[in-house]
PDB file of N, CA and C in Angstrom:
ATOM      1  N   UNK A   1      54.201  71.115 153.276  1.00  0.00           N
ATOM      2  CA  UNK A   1      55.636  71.330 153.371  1.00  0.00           C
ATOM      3  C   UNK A   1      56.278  70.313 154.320  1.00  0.00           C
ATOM      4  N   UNK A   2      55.232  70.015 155.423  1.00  0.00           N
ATOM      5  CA  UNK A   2      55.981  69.035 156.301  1.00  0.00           C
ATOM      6  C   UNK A   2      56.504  67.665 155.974  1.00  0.00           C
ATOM      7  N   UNK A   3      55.382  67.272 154.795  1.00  0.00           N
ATOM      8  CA  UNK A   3      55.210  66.223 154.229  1.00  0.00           C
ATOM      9  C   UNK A   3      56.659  65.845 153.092  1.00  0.00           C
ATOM     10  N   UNK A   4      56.932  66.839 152.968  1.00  0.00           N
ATOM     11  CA  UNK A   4      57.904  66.794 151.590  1.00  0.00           C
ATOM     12  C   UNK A   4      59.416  66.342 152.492  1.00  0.00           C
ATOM     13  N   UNK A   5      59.388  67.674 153.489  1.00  0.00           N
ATOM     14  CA  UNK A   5      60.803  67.298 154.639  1.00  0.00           C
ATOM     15  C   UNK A   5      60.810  65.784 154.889  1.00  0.00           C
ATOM     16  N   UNK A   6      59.458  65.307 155.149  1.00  0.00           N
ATOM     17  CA  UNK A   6      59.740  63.640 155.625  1.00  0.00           C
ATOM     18  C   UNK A   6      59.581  62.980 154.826  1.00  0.00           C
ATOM     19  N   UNK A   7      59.112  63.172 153.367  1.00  0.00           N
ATOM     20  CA  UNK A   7      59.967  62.185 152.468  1.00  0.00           C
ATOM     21  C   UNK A   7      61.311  62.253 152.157  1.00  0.00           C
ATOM     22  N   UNK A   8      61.976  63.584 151.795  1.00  0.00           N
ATOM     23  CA  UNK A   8      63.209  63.973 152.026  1.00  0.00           C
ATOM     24  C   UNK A   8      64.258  63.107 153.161  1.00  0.00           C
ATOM     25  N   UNK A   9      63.728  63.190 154.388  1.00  0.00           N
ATOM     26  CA  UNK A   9      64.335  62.927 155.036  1.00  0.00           C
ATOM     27  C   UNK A   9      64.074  60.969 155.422  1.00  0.00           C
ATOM     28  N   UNK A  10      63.025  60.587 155.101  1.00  0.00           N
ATOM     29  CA  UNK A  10      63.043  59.263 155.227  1.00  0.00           C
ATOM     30  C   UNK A  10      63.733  58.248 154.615  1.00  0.00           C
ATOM     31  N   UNK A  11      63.947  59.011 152.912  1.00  0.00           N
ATOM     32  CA  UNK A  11      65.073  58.547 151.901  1.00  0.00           C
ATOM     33  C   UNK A  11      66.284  58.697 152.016  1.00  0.00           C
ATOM     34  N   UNK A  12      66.791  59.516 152.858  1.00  0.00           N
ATOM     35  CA  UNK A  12      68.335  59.199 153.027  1.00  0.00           C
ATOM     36  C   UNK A  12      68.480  58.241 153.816  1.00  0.00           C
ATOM     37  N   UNK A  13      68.562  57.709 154.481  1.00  0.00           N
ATOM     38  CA  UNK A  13      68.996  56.490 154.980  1.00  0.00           C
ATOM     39  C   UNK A  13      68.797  55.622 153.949  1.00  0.00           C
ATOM     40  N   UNK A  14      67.414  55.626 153.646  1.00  0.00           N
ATOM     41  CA  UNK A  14      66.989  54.390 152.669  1.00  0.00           C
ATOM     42  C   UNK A  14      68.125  54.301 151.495  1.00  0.00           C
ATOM     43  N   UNK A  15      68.135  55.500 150.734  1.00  0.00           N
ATOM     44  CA  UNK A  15      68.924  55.652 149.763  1.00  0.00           C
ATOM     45  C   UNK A  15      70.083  55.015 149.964  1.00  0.00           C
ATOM     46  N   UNK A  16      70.469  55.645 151.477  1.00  0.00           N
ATOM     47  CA  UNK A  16      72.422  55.356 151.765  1.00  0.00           C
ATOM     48  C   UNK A  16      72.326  53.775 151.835  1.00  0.00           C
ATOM     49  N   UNK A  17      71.511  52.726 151.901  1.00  0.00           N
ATOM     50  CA  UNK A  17      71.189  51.119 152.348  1.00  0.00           C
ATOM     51  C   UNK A  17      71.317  50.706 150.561  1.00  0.00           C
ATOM     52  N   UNK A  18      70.235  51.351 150.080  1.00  0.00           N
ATOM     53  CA  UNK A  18      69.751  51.169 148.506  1.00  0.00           C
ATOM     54  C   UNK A  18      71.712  50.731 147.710  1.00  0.00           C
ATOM     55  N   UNK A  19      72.118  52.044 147.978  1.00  0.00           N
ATOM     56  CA  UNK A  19      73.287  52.361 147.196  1.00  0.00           C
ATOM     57  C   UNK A  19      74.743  50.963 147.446  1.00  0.00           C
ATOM     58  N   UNK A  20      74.070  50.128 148.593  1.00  0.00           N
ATOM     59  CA  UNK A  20      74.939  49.200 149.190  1.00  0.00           C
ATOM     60  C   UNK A  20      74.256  47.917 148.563  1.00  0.00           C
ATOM     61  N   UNK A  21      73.125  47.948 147.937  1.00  0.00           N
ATOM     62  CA  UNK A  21      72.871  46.658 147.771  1.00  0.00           C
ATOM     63  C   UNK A  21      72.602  46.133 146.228  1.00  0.00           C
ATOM     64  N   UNK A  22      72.488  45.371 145.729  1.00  0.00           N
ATOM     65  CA  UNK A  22      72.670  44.500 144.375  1.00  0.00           C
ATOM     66  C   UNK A  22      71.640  44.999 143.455  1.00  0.00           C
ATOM     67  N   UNK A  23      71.612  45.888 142.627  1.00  0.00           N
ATOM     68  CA  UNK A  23      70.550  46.270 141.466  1.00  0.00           C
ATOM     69  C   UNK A  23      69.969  45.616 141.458  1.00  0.00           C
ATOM     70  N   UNK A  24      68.658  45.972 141.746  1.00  0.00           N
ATOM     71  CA  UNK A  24      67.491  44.944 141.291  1.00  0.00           C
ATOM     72  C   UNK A  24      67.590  43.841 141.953  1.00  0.00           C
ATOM     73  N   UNK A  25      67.819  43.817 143.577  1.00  0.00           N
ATOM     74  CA  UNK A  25      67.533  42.919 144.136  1.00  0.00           C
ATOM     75  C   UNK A  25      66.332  43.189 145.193  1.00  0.00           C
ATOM     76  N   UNK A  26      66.001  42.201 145.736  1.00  0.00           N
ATOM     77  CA  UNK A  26      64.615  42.319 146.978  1.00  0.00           C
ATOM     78  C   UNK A  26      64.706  43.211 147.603  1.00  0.00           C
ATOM     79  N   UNK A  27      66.237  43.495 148.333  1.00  0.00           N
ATOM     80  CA  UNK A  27      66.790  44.660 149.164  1.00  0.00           C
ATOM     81  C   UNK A  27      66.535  45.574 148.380  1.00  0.00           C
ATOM     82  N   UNK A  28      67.318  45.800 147.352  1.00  0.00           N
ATOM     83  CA  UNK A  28      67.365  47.198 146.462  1.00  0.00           C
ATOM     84  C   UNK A  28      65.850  47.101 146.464  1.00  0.00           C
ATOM     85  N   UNK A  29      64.846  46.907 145.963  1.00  0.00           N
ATOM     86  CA  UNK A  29      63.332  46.950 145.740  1.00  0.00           C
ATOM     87  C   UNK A  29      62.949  47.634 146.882  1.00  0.00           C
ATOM     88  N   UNK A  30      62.991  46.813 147.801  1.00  0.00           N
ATOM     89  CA  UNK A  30      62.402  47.123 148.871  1.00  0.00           C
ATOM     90  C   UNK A  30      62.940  48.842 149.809  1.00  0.00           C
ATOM     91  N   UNK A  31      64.177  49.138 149.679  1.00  0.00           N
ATOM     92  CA  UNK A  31      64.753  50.238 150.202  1.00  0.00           C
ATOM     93  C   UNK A  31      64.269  51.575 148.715  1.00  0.00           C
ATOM     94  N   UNK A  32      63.711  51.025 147.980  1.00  0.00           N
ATOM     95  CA  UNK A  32      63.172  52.356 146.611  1.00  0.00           C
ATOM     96  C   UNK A  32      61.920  52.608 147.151  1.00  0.00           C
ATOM     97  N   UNK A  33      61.062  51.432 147.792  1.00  0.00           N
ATOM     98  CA  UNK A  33      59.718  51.818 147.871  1.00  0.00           C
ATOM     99  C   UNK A  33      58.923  51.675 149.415  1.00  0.00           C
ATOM    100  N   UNK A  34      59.898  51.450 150.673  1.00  0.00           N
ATOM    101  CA  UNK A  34      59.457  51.479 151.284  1.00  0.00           C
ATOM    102  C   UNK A  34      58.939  52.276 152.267  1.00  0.00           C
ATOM    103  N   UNK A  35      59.653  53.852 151.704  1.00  0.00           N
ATOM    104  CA  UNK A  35      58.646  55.215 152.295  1.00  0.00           C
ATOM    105  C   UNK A  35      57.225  55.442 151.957  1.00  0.00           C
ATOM    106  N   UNK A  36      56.729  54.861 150.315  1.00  0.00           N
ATOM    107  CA  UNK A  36      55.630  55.253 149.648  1.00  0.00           C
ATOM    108  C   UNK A  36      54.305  54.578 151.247  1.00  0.00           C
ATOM    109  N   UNK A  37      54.169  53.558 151.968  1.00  0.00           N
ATOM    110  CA  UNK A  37      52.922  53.515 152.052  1.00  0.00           C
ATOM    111  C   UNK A  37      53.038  55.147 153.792  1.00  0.00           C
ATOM    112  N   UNK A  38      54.270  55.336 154.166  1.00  0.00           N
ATOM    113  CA  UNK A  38      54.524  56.374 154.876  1.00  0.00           C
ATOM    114  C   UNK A  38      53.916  57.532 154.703  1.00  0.00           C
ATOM    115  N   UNK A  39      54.570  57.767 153.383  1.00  0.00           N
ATOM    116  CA  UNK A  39      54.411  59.386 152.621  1.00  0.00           C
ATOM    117  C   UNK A  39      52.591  59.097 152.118  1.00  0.00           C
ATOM    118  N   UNK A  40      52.258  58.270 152.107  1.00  0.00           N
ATOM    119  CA  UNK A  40      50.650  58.329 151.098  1.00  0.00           C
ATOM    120  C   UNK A  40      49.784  58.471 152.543  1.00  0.00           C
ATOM    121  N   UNK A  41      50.384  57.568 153.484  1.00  0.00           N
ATOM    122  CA  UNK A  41      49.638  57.841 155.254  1.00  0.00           C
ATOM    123  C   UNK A  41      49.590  58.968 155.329  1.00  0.00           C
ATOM    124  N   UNK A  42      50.131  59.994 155.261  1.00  0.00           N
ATOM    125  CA  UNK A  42      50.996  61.603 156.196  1.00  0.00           C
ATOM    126  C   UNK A  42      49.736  62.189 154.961  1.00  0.00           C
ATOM    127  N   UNK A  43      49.933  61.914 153.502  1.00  0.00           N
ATOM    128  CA  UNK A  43      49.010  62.623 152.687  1.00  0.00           C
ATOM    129  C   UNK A  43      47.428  62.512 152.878  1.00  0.00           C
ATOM    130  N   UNK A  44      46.998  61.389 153.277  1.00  0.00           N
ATOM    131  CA  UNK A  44      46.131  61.029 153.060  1.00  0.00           C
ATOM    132  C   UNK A  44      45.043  61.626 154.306  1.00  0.00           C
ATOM    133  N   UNK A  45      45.805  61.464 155.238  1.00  0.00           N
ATOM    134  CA  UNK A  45      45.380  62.174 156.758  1.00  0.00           C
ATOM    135  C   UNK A  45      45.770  63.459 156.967  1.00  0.00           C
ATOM    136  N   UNK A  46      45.878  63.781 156.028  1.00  0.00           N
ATOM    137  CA  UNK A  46      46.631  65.599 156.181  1.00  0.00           C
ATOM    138  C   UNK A  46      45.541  65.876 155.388  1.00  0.00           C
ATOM    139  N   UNK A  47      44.821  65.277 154.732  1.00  0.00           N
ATOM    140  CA  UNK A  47      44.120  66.051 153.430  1.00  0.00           C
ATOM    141  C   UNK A  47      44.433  66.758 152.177  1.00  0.00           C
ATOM    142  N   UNK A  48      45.861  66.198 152.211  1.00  0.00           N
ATOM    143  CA  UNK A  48      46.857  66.930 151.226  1.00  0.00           C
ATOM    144  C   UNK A  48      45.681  66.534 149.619  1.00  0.00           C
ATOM    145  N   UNK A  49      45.846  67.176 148.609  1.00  0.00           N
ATOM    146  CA  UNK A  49      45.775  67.091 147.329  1.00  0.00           C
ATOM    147  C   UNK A  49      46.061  66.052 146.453  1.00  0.00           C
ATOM    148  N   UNK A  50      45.300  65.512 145.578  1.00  0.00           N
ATOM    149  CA  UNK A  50      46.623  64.338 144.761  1.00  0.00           C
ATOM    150  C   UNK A  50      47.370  65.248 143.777  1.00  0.00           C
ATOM    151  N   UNK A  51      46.842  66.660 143.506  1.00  0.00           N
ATOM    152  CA  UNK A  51      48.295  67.450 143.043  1.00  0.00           C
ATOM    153  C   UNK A  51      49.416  67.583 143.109  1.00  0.00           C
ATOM    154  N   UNK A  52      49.442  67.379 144.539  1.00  0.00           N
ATOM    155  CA  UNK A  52      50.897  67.461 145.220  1.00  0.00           C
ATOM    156  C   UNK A  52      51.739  66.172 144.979  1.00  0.00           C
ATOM    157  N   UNK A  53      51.140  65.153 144.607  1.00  0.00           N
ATOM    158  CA  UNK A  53      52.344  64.007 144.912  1.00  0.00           C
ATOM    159  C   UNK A  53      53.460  64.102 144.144  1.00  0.00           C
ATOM    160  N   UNK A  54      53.391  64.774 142.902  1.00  0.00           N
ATOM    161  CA  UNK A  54      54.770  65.049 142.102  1.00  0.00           C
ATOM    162  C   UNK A  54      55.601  65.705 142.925  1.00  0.00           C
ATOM    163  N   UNK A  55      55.044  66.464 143.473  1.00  0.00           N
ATOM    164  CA  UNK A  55      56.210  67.131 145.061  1.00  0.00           C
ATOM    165  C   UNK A  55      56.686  65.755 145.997  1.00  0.00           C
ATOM    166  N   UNK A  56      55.559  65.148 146.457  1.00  0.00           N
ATOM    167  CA  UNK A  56      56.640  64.019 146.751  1.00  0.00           C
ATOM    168  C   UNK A  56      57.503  63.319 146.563  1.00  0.00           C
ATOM    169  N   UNK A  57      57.039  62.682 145.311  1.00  0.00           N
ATOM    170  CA  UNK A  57      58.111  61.993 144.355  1.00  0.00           C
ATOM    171  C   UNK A  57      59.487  62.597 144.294  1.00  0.00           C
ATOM    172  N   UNK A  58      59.154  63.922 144.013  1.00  0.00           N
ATOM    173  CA  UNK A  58      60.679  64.600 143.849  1.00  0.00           C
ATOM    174  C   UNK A  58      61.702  64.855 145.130  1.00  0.00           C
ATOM    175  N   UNK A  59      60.807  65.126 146.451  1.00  0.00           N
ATOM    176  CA  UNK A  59      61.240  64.788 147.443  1.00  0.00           C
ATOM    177  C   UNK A  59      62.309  63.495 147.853  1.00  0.00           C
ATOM    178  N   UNK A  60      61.397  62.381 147.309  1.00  0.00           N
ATOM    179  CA  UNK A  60      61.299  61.379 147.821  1.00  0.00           C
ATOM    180  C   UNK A  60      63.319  60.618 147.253  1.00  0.00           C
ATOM    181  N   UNK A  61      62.948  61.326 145.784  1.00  0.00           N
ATOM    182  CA  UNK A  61      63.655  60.943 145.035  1.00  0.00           C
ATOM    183  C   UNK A  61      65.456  61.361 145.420  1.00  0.00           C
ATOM    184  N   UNK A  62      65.370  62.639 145.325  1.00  0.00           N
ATOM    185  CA  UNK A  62      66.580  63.678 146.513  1.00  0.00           C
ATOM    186  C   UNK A  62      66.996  63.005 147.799  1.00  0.00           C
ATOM    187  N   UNK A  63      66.358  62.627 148.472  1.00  0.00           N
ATOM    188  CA  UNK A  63      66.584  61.974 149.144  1.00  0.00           C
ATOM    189  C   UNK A  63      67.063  60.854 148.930  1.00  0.00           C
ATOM    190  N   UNK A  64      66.851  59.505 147.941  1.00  0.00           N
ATOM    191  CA  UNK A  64      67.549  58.692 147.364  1.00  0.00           C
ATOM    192  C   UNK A  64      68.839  58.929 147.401  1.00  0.00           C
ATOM    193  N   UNK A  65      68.929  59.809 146.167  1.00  0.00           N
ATOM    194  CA  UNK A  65      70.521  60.341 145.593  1.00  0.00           C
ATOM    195  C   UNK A  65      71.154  61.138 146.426  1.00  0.00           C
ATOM    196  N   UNK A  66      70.636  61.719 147.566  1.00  0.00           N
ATOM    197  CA  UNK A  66      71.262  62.282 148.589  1.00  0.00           C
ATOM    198  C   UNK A  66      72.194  61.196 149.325  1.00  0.00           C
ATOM    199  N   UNK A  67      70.997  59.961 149.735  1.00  0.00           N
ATOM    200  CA  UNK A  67      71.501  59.085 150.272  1.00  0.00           C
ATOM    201  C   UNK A  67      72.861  58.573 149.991  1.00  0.00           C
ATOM    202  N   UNK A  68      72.458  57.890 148.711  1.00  0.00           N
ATOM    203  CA  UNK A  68      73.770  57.244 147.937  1.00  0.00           C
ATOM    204  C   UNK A  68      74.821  58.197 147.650  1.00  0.00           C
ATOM    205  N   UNK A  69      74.675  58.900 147.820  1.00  0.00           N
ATOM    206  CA  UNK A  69      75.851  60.151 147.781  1.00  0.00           C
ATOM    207  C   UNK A  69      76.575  60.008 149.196  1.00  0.00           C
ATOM    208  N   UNK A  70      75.752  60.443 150.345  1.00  0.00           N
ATOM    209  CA  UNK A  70      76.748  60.416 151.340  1.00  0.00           C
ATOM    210  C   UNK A  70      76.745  59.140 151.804  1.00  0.00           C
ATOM    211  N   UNK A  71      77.018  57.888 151.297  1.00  0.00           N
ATOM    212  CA  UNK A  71      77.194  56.741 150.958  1.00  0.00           C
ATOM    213  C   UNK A  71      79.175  56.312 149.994  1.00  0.00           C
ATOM    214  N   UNK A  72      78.876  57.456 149.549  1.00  0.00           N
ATOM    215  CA  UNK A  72      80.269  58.158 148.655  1.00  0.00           C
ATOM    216  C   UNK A  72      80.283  57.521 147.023  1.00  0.00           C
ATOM    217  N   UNK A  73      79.298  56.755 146.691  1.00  0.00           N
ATOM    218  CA  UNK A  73      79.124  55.937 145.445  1.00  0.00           C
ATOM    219  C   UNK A  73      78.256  56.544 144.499  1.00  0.00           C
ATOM    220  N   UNK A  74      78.081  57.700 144.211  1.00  0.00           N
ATOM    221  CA  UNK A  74      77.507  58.708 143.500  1.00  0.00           C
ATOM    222  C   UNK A  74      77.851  58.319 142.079  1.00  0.00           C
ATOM    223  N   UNK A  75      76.482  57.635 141.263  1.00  0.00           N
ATOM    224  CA  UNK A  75      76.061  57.437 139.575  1.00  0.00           C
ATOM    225  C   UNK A  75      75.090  57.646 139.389  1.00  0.00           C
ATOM    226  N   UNK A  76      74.551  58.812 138.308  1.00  0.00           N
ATOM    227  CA  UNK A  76      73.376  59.040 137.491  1.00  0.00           C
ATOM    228  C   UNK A  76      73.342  58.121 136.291  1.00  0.00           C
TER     229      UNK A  76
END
């Protein structure tokens, strides 16, 4: 559970940066994927499951669109 809060919470910022920068640029790239080697550390040393990572992902992801939301530029 702890694990999920801090992907959650590591992606909003990221997200709110993501939502400011050029589709598909280095920036944009880099602000989509730079929680993953975080969140796989926290799993990996927790002993978490590889069941669980779809919980991350979805975490991870909320946090994105959270971001870019309170960013105020909200598109699905």
């Amino acid at each position: 559970m702890t694990i999920l809060v801090i992907a959650f919470a590591v992606n909003l910022p990221l997200g709110y940066l993501r939502k400011g920068a050029r589709k598909f640029s280095l920036a944009w790239f880099v602000y989509i994927h730079l929680s993953i080697p975080l969140i796989a550390y926290l799993r990996i040393t927790r002993g978490v499951p590889l069941i669980s990572i779809p919980l991350f992902i979805i975490a991870a992801v909320l946090g994105q669109f959270s971001g870019g939301a309170i960013r105020g530029e909200v598109a699905l």
